[in-house]
Structure formats: structure tokens, C-alpha cells
N, C-alpha and C. Protein backbone atom coordinates (compact mmCIF):
# COMPACT_ATOMS: atom_id res chain seq x y z
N UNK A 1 0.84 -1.18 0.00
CA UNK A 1 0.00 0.00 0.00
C UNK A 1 0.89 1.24 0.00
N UNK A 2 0.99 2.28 -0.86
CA UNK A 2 1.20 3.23 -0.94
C UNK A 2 1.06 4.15 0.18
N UNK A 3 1.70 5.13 0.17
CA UNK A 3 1.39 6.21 1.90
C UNK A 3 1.29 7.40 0.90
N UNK A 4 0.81 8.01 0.77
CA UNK A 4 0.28 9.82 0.63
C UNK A 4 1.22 10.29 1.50
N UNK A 5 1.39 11.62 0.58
CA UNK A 5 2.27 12.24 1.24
C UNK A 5 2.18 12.99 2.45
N UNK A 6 0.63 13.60 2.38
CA UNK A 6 -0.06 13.72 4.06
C UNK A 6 0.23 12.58 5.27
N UNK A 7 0.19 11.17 5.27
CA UNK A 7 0.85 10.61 6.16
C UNK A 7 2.23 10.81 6.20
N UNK A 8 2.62 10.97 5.40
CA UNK A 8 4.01 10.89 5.43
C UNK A 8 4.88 12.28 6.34
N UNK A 9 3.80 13.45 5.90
CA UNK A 9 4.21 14.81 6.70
C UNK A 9 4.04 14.66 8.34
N UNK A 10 2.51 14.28 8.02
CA UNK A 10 1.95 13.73 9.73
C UNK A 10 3.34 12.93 10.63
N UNK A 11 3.85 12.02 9.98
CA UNK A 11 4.95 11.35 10.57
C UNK A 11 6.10 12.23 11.26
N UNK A 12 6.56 13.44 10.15
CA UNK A 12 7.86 13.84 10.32
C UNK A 12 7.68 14.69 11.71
N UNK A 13 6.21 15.22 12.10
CA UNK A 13 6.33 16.09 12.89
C UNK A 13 6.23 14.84 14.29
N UNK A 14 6.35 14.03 14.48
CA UNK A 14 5.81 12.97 15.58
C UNK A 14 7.32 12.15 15.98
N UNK A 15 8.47 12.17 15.06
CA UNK A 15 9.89 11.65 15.51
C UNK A 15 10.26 12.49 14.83
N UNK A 16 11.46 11.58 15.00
CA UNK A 16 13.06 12.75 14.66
C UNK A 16 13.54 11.31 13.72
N UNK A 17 14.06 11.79 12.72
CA UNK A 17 15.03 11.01 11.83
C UNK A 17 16.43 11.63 11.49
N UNK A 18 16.99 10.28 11.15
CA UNK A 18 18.64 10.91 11.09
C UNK A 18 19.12 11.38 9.12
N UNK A 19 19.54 12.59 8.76
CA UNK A 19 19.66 12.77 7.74
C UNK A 19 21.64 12.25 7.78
N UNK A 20 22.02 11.64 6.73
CA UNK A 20 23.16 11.28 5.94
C UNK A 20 23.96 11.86 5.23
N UNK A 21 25.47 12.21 5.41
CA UNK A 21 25.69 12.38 3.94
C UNK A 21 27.61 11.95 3.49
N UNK A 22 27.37 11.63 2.33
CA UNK A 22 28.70 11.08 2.37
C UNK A 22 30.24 12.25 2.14
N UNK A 23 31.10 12.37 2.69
CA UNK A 23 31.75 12.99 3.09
C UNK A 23 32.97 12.75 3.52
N UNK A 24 34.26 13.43 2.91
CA UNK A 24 35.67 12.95 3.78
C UNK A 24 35.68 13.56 5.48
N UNK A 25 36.75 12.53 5.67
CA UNK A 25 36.55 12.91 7.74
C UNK A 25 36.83 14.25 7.55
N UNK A 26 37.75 14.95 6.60
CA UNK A 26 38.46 16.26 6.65
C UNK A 26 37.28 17.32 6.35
N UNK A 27 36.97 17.28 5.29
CA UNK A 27 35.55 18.04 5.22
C UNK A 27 34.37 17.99 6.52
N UNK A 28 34.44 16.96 7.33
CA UNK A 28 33.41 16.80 8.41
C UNK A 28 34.03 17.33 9.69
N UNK A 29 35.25 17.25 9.82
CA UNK A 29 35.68 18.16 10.89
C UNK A 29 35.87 19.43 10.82
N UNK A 30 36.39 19.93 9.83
CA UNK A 30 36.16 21.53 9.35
C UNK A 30 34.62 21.89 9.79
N UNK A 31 33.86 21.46 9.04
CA UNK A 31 32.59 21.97 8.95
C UNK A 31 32.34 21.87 10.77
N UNK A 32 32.27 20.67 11.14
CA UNK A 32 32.47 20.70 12.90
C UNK A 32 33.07 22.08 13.36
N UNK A 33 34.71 22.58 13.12
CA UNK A 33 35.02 23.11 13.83
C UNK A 33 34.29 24.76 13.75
N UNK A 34 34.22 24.96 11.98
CA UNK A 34 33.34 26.26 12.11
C UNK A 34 31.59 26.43 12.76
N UNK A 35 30.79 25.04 12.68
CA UNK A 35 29.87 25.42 13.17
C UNK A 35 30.15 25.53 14.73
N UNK A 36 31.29 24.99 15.41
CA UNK A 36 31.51 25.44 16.96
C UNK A 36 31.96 26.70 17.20
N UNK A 37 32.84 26.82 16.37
CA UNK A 37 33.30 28.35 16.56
C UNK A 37 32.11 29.51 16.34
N UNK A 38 30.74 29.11 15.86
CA UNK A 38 30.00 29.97 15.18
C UNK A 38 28.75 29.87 16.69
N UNK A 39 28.92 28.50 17.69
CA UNK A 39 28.09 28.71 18.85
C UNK A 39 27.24 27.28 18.39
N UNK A 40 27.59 27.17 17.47
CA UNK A 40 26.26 26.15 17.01
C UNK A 40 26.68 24.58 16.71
N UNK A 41 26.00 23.70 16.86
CA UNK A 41 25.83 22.16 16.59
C UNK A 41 26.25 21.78 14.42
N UNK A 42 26.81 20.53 14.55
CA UNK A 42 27.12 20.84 12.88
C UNK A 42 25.50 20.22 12.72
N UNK A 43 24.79 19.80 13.59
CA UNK A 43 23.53 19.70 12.55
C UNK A 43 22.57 21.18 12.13
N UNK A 44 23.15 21.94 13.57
CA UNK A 44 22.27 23.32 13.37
C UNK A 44 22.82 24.16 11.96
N UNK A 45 24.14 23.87 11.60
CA UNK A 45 25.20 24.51 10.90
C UNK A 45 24.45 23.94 9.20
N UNK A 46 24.34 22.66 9.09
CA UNK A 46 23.56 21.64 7.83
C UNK A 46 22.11 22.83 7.60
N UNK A 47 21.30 22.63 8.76
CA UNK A 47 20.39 23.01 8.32
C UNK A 47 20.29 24.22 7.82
N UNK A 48 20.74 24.86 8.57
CA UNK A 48 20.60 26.91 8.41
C UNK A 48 21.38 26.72 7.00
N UNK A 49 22.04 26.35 6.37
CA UNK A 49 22.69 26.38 4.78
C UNK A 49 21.42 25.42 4.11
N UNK A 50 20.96 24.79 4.65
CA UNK A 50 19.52 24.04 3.89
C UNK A 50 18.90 25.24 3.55
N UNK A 51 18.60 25.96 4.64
CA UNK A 51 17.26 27.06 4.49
C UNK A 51 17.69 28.31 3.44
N UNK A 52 18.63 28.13 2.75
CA UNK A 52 19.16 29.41 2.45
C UNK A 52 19.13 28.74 0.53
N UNK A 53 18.73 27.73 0.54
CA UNK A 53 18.72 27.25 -0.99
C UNK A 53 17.91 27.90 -1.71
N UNK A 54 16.28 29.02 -1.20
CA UNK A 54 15.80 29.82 -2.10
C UNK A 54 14.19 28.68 -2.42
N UNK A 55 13.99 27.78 -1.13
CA UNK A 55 12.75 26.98 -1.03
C UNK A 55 12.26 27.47 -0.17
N UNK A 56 10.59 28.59 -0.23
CA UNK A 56 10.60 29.11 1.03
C UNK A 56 9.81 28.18 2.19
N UNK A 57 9.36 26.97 1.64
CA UNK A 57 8.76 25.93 2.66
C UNK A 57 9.66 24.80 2.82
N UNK A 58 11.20 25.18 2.50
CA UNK A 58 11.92 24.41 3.31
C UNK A 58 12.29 24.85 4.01
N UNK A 59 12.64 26.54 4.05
CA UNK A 59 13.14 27.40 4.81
C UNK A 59 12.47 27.52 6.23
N UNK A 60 10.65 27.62 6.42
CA UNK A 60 10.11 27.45 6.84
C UNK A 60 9.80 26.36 7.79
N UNK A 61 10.00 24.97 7.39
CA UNK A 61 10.00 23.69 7.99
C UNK A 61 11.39 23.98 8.98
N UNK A 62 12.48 24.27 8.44
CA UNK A 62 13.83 23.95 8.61
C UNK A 62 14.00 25.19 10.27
N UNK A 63 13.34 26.49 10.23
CA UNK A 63 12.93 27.33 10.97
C UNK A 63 12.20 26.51 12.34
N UNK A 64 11.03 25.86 12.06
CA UNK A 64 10.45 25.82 12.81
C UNK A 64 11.13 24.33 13.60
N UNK A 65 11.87 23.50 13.07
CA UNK A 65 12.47 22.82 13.70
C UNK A 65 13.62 22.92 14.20
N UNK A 66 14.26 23.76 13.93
CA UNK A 66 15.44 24.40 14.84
C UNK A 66 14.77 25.09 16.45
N UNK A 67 13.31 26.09 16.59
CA UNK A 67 13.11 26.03 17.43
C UNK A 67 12.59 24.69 18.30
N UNK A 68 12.10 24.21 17.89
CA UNK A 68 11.62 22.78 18.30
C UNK A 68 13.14 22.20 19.06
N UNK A 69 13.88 22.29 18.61
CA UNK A 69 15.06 20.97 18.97
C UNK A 69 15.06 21.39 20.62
N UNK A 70 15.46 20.15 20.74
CA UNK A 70 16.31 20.18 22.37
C UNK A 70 17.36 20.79 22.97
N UNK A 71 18.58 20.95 22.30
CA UNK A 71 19.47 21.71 22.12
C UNK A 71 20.68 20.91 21.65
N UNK A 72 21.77 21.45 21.96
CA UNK A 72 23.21 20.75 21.03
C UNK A 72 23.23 19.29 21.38
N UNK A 73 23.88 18.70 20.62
CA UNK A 73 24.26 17.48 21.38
C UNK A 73 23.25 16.44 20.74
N UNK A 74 23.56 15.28 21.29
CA UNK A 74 22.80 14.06 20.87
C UNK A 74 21.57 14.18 21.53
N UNK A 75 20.28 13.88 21.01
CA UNK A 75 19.67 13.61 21.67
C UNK A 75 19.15 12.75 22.95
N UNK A 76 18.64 13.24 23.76
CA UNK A 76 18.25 12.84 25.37
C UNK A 76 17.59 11.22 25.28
N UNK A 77 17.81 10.24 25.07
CA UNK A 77 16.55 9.37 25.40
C UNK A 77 16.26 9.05 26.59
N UNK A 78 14.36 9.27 26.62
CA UNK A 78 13.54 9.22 27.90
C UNK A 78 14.14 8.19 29.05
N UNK A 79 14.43 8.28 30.25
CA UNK A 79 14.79 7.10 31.14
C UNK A 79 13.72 6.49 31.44
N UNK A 80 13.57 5.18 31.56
CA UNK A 80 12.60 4.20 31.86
C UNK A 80 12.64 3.84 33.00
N UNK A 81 12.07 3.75 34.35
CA UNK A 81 11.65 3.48 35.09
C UNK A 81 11.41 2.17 35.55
């Protein structure tokens, strides 16, 4: 069965997924060291250059999930009890 792309949006706002990309270590630590020097996470650093491609509802999505995040770092998982 096929999913529509309405489920598919419904989804993105309900988890977090991991985006990829292929890359030398040298290029991935650079980019590391300027998005630290700049205050920010290299995923915060990925996205804010996402939003700037001239899509204004990626720009938009990409906005509203930067406020959303948790903050730097890996994400927290819930402790179980």
C-alpha cells in the first residue's frame, strides 16, 4: 500500500530522523570546527545552509524545527523506570 504524502508529513512532525551524507573525515571536521566556533551544533550549521537554498517551505519547515530541537548534542533518550 502506498502512503500519501499527508501521512508521510503527519509522521515527520511525531519523531526525529537521522539525515546522511557522504563525506571525507576532513571536510566533516572543518565543517564541525566552524559550526563550533560559530556557537552552534554541525547539525544546526547543515540546516541553516539548507534554508538558504531559495525553497521558502523548506526554509520554513527547517525554521520551525530548529526552534523545536532540544538543544546541542545528541539527543536525550527518555529514562525508563
Amino acid at each position: 500500500m502506498a502512503t500519501s504524502p499527508c501521512s508521510i508529513l503527519g509522521l515527520m512532525s511525531q519523531s526525529r530522523i537521522q539525515l546522511q551524507i557522504d563525506t571525507s573525515k576532513e571536510v566533516r571536521n572543518r565543517a564541525k570546527a566552524v559550526a563550533y566556533s560559530q556557537g552552534m551544533s554541525l547539525t544546526e550549521l547543515v540546516l541553516k545552509a539548507l534554508a538558504t537554498v531559495g525553497d521558502k517551505e523548506l526554509k520554513r519547515l527547517i525554521e520551525k524545527d530548529l526552534q523545536e530541537r532540544s538543544g546541542r548534542g545528541r539527543p536525550q533518550q527518555p529514562k525508563s523506570s
